[in-house]
C-alpha atoms as a PDB file:
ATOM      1  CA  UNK A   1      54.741 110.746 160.843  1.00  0.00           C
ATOM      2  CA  UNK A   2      52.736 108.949 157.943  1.00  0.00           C
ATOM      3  CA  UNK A   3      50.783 106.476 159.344  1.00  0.00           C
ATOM      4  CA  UNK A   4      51.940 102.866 157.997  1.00  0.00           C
ATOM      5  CA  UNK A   5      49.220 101.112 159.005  1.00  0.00           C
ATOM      6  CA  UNK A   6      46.539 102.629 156.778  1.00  0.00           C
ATOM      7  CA  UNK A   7      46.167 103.474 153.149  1.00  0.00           C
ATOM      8  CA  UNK A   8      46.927 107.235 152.267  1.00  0.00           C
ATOM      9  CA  UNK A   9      44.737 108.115 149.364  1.00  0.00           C
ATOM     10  CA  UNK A  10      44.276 111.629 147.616  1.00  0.00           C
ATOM     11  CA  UNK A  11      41.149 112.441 145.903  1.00  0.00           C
ATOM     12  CA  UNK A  12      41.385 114.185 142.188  1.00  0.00           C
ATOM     13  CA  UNK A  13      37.794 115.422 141.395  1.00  0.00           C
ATOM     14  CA  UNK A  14      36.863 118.687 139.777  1.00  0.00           C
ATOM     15  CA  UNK A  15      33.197 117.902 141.152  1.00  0.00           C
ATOM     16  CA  UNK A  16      32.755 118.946 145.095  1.00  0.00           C
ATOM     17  CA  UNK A  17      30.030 116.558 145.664  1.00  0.00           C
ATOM     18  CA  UNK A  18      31.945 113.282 144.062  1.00  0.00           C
ATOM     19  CA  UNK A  19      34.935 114.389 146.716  1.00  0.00           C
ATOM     20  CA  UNK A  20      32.630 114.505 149.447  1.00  0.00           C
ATOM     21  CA  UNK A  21      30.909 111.354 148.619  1.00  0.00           C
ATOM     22  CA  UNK A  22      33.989 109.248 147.750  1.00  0.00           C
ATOM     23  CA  UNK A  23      35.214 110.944 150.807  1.00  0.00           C
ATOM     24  CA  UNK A  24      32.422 109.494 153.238  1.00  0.00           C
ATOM     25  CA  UNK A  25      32.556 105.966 151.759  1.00  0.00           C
ATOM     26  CA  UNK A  26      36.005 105.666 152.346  1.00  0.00           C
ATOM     27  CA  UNK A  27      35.872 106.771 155.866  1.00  0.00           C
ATOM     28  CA  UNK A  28      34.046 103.459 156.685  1.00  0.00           C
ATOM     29  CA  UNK A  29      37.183 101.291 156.453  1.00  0.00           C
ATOM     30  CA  UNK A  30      39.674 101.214 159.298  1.00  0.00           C
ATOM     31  CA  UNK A  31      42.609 100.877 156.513  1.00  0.00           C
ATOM     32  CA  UNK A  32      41.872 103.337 154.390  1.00  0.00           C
ATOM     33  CA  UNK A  33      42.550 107.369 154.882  1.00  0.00           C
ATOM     34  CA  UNK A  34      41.752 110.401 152.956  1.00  0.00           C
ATOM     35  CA  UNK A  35      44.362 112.788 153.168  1.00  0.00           C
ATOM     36  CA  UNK A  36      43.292 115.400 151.020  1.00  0.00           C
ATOM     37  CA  UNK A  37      41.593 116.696 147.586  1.00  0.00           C
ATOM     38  CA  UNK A  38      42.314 118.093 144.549  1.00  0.00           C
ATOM     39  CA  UNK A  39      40.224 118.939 142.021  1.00  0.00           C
ATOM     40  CA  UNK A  40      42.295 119.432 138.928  1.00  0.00           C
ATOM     41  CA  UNK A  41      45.672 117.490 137.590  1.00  0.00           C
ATOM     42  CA  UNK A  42      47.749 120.558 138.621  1.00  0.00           C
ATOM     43  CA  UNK A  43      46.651 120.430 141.888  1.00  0.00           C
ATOM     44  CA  UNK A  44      46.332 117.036 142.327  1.00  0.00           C
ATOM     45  CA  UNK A  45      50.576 116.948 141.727  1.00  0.00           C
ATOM     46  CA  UNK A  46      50.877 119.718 144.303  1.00  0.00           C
ATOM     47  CA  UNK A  47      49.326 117.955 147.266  1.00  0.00           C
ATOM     48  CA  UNK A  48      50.860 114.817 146.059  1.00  0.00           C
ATOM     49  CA  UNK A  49      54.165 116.040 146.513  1.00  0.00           C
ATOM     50  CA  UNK A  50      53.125 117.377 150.037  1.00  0.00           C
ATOM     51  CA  UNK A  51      51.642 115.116 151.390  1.00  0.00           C
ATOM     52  CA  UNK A  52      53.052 111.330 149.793  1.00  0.00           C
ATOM     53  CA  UNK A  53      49.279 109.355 149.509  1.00  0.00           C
ATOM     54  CA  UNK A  54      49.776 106.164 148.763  1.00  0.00           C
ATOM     55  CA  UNK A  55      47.508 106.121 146.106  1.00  0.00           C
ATOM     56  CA  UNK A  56      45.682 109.231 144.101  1.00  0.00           C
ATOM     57  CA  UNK A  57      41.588 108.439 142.658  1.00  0.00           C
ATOM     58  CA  UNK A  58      42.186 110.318 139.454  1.00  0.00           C
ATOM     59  CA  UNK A  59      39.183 111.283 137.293  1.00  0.00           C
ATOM     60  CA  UNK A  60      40.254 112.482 133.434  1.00  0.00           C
ATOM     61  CA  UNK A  61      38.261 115.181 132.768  1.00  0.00           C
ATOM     62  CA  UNK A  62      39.316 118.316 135.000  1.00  0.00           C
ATOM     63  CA  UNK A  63      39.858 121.655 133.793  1.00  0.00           C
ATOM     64  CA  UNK A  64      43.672 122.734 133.288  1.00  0.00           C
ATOM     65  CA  UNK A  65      45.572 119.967 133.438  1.00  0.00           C
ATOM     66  CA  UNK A  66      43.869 116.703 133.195  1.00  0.00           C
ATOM     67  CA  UNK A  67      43.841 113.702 134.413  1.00  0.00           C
ATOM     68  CA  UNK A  68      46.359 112.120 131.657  1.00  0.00           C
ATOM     69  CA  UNK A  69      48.915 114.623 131.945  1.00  0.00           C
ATOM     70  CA  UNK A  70      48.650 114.563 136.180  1.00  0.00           C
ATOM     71  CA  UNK A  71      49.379 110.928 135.676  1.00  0.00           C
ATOM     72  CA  UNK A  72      52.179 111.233 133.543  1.00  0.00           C
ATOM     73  CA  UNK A  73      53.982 113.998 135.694  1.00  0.00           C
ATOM     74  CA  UNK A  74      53.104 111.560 138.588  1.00  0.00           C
ATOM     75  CA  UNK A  75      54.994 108.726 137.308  1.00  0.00           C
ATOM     76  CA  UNK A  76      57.871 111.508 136.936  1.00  0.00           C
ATOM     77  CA  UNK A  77      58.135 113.381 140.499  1.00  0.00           C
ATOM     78  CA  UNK A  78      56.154 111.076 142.590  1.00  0.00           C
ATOM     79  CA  UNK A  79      56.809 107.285 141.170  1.00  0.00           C
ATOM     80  CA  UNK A  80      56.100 105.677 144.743  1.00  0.00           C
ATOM     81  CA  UNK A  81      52.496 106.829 144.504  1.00  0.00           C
ATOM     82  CA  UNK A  82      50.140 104.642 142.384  1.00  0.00           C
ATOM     83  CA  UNK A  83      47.155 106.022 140.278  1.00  0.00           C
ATOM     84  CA  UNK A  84      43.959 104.455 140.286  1.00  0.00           C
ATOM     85  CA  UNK A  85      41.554 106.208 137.457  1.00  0.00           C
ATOM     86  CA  UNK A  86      38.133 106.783 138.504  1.00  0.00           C
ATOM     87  CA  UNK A  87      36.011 107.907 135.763  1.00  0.00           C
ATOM     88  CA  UNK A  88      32.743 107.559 133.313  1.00  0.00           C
ATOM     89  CA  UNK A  89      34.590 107.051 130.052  1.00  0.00           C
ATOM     90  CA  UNK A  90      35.088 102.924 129.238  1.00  0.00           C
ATOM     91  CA  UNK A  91      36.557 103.713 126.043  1.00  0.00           C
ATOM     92  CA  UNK A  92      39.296 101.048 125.953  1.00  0.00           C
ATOM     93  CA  UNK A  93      41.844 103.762 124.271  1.00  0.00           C
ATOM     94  CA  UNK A  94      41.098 105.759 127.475  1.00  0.00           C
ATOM     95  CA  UNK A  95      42.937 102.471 129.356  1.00  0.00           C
ATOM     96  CA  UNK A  96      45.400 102.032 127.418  1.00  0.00           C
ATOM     97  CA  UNK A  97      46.311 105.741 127.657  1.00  0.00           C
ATOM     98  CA  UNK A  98      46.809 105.944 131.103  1.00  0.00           C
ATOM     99  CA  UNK A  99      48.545 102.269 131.375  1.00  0.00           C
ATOM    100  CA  UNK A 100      50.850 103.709 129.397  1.00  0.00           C
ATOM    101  CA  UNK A 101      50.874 106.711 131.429  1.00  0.00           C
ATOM    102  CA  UNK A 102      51.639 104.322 134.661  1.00  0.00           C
ATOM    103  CA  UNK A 103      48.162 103.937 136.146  1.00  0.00           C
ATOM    104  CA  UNK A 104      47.678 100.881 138.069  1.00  0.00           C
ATOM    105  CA  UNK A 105      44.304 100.557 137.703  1.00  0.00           C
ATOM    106  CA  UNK A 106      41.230 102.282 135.964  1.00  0.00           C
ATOM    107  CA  UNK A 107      37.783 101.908 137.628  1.00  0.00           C
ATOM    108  CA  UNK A 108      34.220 103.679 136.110  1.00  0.00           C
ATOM    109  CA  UNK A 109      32.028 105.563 138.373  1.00  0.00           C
ATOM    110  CA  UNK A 110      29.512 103.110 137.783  1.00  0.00           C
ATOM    111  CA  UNK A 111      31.212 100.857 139.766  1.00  0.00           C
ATOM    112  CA  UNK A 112      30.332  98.852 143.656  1.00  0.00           C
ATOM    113  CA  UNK A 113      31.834 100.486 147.159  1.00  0.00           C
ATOM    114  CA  UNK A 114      33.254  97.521 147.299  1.00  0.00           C
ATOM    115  CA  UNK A 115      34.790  97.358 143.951  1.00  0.00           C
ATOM    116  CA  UNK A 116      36.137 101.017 144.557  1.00  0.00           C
ATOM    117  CA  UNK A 117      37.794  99.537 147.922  1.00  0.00           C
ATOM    118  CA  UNK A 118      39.443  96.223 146.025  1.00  0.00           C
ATOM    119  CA  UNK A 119      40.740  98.765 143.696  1.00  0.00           C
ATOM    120  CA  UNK A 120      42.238 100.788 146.315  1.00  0.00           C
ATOM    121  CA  UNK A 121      43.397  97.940 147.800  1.00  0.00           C
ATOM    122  CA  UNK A 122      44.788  96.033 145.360  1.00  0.00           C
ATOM    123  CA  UNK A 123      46.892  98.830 143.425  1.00  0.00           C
ATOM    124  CA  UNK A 124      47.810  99.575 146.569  1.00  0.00           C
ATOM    125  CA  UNK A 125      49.928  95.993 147.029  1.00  0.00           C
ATOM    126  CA  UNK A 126      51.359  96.675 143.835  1.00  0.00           C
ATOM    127  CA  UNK A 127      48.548  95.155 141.485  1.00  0.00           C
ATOM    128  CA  UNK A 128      46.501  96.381 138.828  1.00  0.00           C
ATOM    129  CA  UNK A 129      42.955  96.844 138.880  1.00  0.00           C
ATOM    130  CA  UNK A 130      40.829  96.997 135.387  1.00  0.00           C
ATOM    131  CA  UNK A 131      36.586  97.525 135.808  1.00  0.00           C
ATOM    132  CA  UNK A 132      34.591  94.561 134.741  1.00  0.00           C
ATOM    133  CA  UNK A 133      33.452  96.682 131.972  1.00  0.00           C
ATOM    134  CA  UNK A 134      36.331  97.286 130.230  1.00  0.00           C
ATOM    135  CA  UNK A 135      39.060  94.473 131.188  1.00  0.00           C
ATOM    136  CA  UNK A 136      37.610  92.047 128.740  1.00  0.00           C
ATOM    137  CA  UNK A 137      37.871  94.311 125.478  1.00  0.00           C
ATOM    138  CA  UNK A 138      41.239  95.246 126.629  1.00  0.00           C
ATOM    139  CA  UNK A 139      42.344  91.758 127.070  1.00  0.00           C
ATOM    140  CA  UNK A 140      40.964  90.981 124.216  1.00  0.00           C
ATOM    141  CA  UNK A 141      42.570  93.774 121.959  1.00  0.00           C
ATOM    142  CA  UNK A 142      45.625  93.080 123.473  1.00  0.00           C
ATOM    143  CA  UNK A 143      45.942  89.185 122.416  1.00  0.00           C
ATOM    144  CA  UNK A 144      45.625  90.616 118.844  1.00  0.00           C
ATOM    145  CA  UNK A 145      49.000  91.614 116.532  1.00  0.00           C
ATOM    146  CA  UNK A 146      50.477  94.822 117.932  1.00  0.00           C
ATOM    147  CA  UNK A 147      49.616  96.845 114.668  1.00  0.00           C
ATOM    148  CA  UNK A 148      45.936  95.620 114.876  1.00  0.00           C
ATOM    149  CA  UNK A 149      45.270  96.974 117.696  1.00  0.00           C
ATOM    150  CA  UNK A 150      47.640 100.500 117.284  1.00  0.00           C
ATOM    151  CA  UNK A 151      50.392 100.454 119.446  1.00  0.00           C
ATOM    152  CA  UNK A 152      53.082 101.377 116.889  1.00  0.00           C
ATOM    153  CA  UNK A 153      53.476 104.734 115.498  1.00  0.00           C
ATOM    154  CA  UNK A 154      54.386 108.056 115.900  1.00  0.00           C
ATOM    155  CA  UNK A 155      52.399 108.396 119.144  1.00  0.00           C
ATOM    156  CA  UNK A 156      54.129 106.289 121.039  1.00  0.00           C
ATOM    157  CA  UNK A 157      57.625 107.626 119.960  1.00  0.00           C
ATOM    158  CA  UNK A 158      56.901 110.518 122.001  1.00  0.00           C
ATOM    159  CA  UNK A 159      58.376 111.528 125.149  1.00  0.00           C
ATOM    160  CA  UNK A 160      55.719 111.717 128.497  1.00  0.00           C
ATOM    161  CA  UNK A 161      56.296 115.377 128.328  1.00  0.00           C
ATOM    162  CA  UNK A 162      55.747 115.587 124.553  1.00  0.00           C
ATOM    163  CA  UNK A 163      52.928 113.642 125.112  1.00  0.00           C
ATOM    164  CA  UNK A 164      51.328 116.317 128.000  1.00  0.00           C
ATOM    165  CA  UNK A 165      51.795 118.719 125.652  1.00  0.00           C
ATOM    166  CA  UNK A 166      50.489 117.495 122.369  1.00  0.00           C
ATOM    167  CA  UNK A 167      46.745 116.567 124.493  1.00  0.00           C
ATOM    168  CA  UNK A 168      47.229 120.280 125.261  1.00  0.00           C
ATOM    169  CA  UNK A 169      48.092 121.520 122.129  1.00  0.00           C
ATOM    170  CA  UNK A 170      44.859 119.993 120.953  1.00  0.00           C
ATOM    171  CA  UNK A 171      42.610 120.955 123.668  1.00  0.00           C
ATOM    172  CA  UNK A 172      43.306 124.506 122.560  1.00  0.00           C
ATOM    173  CA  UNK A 173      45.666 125.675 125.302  1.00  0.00           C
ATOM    174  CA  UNK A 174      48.192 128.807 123.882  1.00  0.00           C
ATOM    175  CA  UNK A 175      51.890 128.152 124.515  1.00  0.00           C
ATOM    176  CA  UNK A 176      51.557 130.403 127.333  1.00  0.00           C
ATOM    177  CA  UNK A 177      48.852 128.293 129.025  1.00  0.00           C
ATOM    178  CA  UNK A 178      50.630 125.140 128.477  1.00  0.00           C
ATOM    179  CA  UNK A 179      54.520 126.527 130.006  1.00  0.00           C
ATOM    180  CA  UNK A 180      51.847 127.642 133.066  1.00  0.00           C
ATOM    181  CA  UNK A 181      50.497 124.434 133.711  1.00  0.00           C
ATOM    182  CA  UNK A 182      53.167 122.888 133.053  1.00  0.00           C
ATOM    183  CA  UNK A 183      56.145 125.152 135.151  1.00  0.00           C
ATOM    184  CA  UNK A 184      58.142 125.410 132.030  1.00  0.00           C
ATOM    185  CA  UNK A 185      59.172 127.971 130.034  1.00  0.00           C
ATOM    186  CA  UNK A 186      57.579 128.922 126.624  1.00  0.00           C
ATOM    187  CA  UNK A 187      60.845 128.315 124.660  1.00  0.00           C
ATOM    188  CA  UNK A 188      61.005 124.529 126.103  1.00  0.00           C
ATOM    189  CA  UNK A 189      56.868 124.769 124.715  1.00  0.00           C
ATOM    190  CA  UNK A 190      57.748 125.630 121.544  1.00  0.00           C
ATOM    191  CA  UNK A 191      60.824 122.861 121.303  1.00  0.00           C
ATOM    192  CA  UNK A 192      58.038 120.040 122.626  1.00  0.00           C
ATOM    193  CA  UNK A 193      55.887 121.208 119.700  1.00  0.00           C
ATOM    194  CA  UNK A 194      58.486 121.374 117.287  1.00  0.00           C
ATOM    195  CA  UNK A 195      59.419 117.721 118.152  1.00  0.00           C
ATOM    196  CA  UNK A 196      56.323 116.376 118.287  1.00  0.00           C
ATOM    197  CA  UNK A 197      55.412 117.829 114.786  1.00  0.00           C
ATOM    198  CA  UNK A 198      59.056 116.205 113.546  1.00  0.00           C
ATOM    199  CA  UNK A 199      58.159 112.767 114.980  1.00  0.00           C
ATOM    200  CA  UNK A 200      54.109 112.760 114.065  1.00  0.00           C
ATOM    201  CA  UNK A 201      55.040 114.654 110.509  1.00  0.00           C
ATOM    202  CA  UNK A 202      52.059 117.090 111.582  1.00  0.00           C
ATOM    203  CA  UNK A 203      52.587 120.208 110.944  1.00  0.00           C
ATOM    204  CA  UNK A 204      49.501 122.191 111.802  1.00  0.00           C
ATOM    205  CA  UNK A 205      47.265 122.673 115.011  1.00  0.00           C
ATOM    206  CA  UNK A 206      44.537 121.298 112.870  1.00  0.00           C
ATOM    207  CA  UNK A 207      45.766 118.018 112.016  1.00  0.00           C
ATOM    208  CA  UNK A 208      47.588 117.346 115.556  1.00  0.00           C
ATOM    209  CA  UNK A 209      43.675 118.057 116.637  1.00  0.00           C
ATOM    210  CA  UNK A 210      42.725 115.313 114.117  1.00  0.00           C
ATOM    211  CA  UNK A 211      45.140 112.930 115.514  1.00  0.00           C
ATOM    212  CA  UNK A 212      44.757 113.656 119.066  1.00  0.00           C
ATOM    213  CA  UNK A 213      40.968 112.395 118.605  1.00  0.00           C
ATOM    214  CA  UNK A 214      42.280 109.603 116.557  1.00  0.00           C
ATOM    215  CA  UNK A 215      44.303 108.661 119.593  1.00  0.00           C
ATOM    216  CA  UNK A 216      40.931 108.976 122.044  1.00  0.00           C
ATOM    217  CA  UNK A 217      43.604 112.040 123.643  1.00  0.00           C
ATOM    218  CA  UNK A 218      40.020 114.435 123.358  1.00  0.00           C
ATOM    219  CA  UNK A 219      36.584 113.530 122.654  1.00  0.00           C
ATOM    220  CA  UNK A 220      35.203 115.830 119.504  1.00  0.00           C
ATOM    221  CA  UNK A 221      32.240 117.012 121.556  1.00  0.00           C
ATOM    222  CA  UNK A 222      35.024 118.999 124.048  1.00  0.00           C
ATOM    223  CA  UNK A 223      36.199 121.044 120.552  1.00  0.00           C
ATOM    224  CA  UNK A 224      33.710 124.247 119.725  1.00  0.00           C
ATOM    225  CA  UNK A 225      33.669 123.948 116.316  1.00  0.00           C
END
């Protein structure tokens, strides 16, 4: 039976020695409990679904399916579970990605045991948790007009799944990768794409690339050029 009087929290880390160490930390607070590891957004959904953490430490850059995309199917198949993002990136459009997404909180690596624990804790209750670091810009961007600071546009037209896809589409993945990591087939692929080029008017890999880094979707230094 889960255990109701302490937190249930998966890891999702493609590094070994962040798992372990995260791992360790946590162990030294009677209401906290690791539960298990994942260590990419594909996997991290898996164990979700068997074994119901409470909350998931998601880092965004894993191989396969990322951290953004994990999120997103999250919200979908497992909306009980919160996401807390643990990461190195502070670029605000990296927050306001995966609040959109439905993370309750986004933390940097950078950041205090203790901070990592108030996090926990505090998404946990049904809160949300933004780093020192990056809560100020993002309040701050936010108080501004809605098309000062972005939000409108095609991006935000798409669907979550249209949305997994298109960060795919421009990390280079092949239809065939992308109905793998995904669990659907390459005909519903293709109709994503086909929509997402009909509501972005993009109608080349090239230019949904361009956008995607517009967005903060993929840093240029991932893209061999």
């Amino acid at each position: 039976m889960k255990n109701t009087t302490k937190i249930r929290i998966l890891i999702a880390d493609d590094h070994a020695l962040v798992r372990e160490g995260i791992r360790s930390l946590l162990s030294r607070y009677d209401d906290l409990e690791v539960v298990g590891e994942a260590e990419d957004g594909k996997q991290a959904i898996s164990r979700t679904l068997e074994l119901n953490p409470d909350v998931v430490l998601m880092d965004i850059a894993m191989p396969g399916l990322g951290g953004l995309e994990a999120t997103l199917e999250l919200r979908r198949v497992a909306p009980a579970t919160k996401v807390l993002v643990l990461t190195q990136y502070a670029d605000k459009e990296y927050v306001y990605r995966f609040l959109k997404a439905g993370a309750r909180g986004y933390l940097l690596k950078k950041a205090l045991s203790g901070e990592l624990v108030s996090a926990i804790r505090a998404v946990h209750r049904g809160g949300v948790f933004l780093h020192p670091s990056v809560a100020a810009p993002v309040v701050e961007d936010y108080l501004q007009e809605p098309k000062e600071r972005g939000y409108e546009g095609g991006y935000e037209s798409l669907t979550d799944r249209e949305k997994q896809v298109l960060k795919l589409i421009a990390e280079g993945c092949s239809s065939r990768e992308i109905a793998d990591l995904l669990n659907i087939s390459i005909k519903t692929v293709m109709g994503h794409r086909t929509s997402i080029m009909t509501k972005l008017d993009i109608h080349n890999r090239a230019d949904l690339i361009k956008f995607a880094i517009s967005k903060g979707l993929i840093q240029v230094e991932t893209k061999k050029m």
